[in-house]
PDB file of N, CA and C in Angstrom:
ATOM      1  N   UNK A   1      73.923  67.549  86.730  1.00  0.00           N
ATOM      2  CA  UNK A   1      74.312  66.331  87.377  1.00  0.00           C
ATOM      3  C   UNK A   1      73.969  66.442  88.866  1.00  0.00           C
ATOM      4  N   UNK A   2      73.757  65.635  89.455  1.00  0.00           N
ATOM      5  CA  UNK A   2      73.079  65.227  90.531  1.00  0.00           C
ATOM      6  C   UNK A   2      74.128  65.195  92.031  1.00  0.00           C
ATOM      7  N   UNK A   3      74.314  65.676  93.008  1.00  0.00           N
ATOM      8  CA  UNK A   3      75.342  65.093  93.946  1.00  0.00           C
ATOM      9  C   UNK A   3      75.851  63.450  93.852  1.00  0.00           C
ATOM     10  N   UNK A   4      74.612  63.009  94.293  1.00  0.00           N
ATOM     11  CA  UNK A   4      74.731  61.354  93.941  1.00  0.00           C
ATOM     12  C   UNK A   4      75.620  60.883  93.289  1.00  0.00           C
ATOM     13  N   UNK A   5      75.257  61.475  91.596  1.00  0.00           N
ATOM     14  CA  UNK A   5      75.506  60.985  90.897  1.00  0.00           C
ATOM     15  C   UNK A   5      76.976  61.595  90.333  1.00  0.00           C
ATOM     16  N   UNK A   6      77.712  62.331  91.179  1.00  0.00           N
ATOM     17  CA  UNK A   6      79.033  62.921  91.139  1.00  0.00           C
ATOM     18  C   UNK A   6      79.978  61.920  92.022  1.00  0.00           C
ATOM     19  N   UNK A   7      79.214  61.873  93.394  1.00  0.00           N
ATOM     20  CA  UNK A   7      79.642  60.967  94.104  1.00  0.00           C
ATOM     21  C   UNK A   7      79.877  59.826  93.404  1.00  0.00           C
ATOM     22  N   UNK A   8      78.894  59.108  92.958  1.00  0.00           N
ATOM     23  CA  UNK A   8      79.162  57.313  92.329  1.00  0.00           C
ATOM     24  C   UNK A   8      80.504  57.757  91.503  1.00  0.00           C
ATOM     25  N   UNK A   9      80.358  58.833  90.248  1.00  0.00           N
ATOM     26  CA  UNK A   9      81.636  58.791  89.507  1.00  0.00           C
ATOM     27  C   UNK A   9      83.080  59.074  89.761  1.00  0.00           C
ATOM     28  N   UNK A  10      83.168  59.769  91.324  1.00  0.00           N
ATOM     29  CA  UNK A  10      84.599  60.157  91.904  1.00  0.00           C
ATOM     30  C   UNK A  10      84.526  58.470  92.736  1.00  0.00           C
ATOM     31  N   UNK A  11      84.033  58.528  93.323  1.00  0.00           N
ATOM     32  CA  UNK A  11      83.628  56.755  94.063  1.00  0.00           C
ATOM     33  C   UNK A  11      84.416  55.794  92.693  1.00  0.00           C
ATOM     34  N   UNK A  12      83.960  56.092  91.979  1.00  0.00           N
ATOM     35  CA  UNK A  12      84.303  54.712  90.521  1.00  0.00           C
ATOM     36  C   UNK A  12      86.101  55.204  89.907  1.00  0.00           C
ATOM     37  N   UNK A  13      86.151  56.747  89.830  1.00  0.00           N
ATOM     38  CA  UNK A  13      87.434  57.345  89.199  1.00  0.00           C
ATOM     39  C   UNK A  13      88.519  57.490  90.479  1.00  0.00           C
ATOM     40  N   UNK A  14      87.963  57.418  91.830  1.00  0.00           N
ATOM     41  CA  UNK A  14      89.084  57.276  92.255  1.00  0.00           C
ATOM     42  C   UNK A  14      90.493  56.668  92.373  1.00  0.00           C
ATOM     43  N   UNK A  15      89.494  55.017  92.470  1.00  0.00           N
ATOM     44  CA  UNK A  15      90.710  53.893  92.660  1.00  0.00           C
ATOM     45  C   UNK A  15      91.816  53.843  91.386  1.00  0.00           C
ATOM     46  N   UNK A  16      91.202  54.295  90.243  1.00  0.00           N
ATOM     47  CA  UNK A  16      91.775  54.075  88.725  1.00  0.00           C
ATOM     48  C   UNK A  16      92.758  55.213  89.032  1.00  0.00           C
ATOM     49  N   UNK A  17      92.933  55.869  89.900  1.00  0.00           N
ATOM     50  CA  UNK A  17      94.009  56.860  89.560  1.00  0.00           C
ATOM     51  C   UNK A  17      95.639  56.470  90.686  1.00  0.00           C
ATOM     52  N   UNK A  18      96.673  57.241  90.690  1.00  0.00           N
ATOM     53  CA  UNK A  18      97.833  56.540  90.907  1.00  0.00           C
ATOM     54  C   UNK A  18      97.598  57.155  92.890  1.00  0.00           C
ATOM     55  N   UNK A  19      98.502  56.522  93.372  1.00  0.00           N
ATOM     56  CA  UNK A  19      98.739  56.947  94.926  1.00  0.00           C
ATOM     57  C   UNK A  19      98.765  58.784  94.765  1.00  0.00           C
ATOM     58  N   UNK A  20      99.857  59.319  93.821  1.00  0.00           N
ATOM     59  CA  UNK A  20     100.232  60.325  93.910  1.00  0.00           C
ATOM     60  C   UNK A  20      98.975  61.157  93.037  1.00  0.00           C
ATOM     61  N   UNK A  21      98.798  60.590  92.409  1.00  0.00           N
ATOM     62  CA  UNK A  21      97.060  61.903  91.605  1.00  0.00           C
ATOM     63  C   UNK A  21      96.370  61.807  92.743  1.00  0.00           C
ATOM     64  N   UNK A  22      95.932  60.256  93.528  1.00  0.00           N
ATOM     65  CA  UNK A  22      94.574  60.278  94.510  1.00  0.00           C
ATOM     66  C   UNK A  22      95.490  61.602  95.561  1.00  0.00           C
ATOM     67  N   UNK A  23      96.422  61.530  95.489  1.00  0.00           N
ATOM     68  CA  UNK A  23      97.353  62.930  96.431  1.00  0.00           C
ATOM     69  C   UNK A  23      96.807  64.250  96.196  1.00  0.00           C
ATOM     70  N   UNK A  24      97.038  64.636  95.171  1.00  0.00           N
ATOM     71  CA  UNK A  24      96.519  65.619  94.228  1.00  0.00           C
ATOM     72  C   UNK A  24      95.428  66.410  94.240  1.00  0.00           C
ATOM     73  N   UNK A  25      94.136  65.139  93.834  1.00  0.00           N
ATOM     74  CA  UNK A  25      93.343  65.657  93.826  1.00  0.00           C
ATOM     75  C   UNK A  25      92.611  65.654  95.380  1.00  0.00           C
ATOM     76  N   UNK A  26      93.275  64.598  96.657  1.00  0.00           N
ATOM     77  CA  UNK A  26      92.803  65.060  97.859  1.00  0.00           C
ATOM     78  C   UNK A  26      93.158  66.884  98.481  1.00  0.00           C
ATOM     79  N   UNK A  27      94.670  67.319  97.750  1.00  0.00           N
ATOM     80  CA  UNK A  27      94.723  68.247  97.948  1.00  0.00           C
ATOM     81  C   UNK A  27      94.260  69.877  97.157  1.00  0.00           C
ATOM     82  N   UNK A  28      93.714  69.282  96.214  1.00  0.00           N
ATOM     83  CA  UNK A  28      92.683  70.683  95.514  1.00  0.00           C
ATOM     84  C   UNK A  28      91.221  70.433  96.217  1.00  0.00           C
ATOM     85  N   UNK A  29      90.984  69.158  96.618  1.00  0.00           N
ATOM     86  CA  UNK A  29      89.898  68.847  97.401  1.00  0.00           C
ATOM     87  C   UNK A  29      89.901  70.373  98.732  1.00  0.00           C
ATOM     88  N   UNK A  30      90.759  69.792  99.529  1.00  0.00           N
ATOM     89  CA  UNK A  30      91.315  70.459 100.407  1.00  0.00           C
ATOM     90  C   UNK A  30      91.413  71.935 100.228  1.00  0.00           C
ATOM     91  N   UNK A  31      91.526  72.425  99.131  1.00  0.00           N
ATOM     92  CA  UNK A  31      92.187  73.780  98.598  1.00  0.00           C
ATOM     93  C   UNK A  31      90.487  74.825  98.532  1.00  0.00           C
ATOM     94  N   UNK A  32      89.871  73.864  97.688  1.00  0.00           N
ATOM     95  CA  UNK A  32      88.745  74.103  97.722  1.00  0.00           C
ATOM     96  C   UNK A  32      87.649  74.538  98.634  1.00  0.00           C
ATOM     97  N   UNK A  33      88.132  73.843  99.907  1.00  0.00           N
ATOM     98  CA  UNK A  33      87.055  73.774 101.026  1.00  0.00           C
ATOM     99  C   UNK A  33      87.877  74.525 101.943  1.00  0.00           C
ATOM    100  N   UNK A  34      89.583  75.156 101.451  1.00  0.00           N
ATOM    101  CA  UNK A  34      89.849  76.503 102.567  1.00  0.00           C
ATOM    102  C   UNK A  34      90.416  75.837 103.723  1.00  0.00           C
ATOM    103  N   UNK A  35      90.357  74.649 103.689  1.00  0.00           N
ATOM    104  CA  UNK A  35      91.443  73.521 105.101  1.00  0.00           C
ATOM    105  C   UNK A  35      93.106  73.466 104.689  1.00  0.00           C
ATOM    106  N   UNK A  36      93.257  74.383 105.609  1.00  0.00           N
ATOM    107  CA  UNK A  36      94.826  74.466 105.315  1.00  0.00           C
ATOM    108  C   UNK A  36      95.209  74.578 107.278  1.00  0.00           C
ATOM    109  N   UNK A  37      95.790  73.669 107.226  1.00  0.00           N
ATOM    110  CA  UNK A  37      96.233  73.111 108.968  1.00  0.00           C
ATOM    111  C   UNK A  37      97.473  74.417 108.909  1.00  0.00           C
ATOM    112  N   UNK A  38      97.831  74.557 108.123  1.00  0.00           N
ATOM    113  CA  UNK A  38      99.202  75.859 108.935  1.00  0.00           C
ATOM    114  C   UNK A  38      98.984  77.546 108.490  1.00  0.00           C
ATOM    115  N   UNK A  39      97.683  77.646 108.341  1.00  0.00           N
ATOM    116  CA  UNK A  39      97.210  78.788 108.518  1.00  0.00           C
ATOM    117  C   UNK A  39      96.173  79.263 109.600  1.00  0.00           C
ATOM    118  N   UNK A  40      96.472  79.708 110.183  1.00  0.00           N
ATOM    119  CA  UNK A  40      95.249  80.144 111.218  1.00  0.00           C
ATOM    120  C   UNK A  40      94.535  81.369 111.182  1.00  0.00           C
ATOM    121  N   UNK A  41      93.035  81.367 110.676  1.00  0.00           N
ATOM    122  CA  UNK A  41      92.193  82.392 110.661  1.00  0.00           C
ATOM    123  C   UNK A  41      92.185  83.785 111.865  1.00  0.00           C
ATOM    124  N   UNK A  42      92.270  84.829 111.369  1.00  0.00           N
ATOM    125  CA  UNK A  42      92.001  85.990 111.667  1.00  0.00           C
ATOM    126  C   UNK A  42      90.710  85.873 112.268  1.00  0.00           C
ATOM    127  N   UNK A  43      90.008  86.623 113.239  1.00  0.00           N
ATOM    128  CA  UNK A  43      88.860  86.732 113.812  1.00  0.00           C
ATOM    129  C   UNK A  43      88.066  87.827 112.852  1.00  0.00           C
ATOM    130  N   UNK A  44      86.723  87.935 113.356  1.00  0.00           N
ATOM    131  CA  UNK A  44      86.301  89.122 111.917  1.00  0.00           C
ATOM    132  C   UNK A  44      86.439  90.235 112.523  1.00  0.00           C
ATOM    133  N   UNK A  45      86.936  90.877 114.104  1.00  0.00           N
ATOM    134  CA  UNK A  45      87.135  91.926 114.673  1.00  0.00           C
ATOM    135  C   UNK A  45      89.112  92.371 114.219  1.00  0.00           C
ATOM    136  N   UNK A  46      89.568  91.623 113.958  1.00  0.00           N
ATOM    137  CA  UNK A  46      90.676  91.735 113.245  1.00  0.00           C
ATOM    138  C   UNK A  46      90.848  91.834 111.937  1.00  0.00           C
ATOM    139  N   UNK A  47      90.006  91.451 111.208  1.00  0.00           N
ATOM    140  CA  UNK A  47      89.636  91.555 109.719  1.00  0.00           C
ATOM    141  C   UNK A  47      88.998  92.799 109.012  1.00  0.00           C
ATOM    142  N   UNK A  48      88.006  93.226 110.270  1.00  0.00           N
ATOM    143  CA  UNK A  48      87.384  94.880 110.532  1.00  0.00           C
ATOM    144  C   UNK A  48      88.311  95.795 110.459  1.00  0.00           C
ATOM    145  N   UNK A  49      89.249  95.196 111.677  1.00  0.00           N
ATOM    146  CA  UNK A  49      90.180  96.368 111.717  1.00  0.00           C
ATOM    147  C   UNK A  49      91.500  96.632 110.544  1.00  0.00           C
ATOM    148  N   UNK A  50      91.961  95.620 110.536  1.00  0.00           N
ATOM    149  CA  UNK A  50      92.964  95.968 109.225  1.00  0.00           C
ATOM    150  C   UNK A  50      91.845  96.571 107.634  1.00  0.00           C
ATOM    151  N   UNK A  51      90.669  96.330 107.423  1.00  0.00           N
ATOM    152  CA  UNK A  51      90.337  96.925 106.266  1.00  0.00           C
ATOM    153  C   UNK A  51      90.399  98.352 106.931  1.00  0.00           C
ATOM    154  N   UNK A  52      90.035  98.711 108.288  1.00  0.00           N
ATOM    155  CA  UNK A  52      89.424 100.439 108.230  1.00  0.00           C
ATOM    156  C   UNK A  52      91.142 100.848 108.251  1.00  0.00           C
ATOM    157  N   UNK A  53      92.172  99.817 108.658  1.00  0.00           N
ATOM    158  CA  UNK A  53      92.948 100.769 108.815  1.00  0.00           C
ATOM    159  C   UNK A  53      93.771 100.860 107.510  1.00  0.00           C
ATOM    160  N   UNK A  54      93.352  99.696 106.515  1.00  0.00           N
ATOM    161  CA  UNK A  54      93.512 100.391 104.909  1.00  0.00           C
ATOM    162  C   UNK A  54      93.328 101.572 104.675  1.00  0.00           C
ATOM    163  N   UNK A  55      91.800 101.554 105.052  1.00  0.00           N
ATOM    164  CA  UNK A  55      90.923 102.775 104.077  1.00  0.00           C
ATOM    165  C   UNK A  55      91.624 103.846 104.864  1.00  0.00           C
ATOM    166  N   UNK A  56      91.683 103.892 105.929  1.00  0.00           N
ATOM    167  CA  UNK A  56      92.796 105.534 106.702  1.00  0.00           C
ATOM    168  C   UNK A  56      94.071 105.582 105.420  1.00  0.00           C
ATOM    169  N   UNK A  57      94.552 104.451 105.831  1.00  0.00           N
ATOM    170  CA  UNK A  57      95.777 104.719 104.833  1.00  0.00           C
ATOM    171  C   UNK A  57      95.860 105.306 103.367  1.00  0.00           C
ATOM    172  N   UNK A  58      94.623 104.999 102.457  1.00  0.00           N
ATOM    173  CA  UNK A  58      94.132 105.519 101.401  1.00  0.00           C
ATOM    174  C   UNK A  58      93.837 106.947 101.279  1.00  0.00           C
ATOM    175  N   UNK A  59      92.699 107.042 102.566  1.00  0.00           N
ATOM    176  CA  UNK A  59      92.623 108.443 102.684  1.00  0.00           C
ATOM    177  C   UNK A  59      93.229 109.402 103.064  1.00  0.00           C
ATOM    178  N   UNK A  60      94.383 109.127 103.526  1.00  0.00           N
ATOM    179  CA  UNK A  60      95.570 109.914 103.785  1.00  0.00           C
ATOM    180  C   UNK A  60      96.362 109.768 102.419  1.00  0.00           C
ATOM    181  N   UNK A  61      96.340 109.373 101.450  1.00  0.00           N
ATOM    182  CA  UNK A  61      96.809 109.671 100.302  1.00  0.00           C
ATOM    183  C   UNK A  61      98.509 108.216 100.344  1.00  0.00           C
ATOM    184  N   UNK A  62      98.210 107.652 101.658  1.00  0.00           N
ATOM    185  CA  UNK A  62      99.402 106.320 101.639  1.00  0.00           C
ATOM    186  C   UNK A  62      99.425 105.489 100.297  1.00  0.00           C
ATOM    187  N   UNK A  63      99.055 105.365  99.676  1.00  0.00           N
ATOM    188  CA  UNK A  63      98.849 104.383  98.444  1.00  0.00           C
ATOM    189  C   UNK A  63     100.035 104.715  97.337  1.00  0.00           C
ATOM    190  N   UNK A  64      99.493 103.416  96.172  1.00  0.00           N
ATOM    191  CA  UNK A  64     100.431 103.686  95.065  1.00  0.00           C
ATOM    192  C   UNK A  64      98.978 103.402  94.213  1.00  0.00           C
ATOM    193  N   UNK A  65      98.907 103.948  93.027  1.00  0.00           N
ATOM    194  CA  UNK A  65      97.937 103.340  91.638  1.00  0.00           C
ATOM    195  C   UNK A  65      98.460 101.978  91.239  1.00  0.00           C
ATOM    196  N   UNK A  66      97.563 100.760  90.866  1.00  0.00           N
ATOM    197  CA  UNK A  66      97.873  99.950  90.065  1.00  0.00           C
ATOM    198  C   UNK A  66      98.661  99.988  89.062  1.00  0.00           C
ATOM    199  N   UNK A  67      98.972 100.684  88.451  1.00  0.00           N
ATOM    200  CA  UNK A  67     100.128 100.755  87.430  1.00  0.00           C
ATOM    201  C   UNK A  67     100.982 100.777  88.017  1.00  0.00           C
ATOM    202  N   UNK A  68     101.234 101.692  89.002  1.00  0.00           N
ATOM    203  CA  UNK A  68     102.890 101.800  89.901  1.00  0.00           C
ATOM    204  C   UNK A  68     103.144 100.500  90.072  1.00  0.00           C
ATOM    205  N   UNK A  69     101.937  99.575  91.293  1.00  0.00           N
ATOM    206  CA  UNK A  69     102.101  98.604  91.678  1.00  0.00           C
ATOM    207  C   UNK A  69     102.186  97.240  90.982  1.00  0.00           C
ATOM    208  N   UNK A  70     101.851  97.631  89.703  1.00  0.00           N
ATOM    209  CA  UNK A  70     102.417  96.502  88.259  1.00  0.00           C
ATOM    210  C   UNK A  70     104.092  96.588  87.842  1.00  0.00           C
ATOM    211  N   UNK A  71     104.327  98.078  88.032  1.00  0.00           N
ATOM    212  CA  UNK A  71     105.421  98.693  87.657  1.00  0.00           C
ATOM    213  C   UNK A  71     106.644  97.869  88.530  1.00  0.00           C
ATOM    214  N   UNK A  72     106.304  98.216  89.606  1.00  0.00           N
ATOM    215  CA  UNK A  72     107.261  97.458  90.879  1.00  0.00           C
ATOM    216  C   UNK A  72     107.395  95.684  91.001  1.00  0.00           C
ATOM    217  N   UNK A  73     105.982  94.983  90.393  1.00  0.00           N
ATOM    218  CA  UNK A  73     106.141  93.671  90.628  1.00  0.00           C
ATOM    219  C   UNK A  73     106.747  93.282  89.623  1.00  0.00           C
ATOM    220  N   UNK A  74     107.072  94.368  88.223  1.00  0.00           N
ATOM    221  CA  UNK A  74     107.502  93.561  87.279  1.00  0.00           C
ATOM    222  C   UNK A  74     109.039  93.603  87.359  1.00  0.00           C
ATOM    223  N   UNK A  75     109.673  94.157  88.472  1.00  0.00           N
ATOM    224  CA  UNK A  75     111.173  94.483  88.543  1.00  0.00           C
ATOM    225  C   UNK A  75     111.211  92.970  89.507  1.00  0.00           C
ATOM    226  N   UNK A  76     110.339  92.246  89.908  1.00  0.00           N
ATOM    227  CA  UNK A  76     111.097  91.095  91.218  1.00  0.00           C
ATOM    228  C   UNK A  76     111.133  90.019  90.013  1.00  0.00           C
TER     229      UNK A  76
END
């Protein structure tokens, strides 16, 4: 299917739907494209740094295995 031709059919299926679906689906719209007004992005020099300072933490043996960490979410 064609952009266009996605467009004409959300263009045609919009109006047919209620105040609260056109709600809905503006907000998986939204969800989709990562626009969320009350989150504010990390820079990628902050994003750098919390992964290396994972991997320290790993390599210092800080961790739990996935099972532990299944183990623990299934007690909340």
């Amino acid at each position: 299917m064609t952009s266009t031709t996605i467009k004409k059919q959300v263009d045609n299926y919009l109006p047919l739907l209620s105040t609260k679906q056109q709600t809905l689906v503006l907000e998986m719209i939204k969800s989709f494209l990562n626009v969320d007004n009350d989150t504010k992005r990390i820079s990628r020099k902050q994003y750098n740094k919390e992964i290396n300072d994972a991997v320290t933490r790993i390599e210092k043996g800080n961790s739990i295995s996935h099972k532990d960490a299944i183990k623990e979410l299934s007690k909340w």
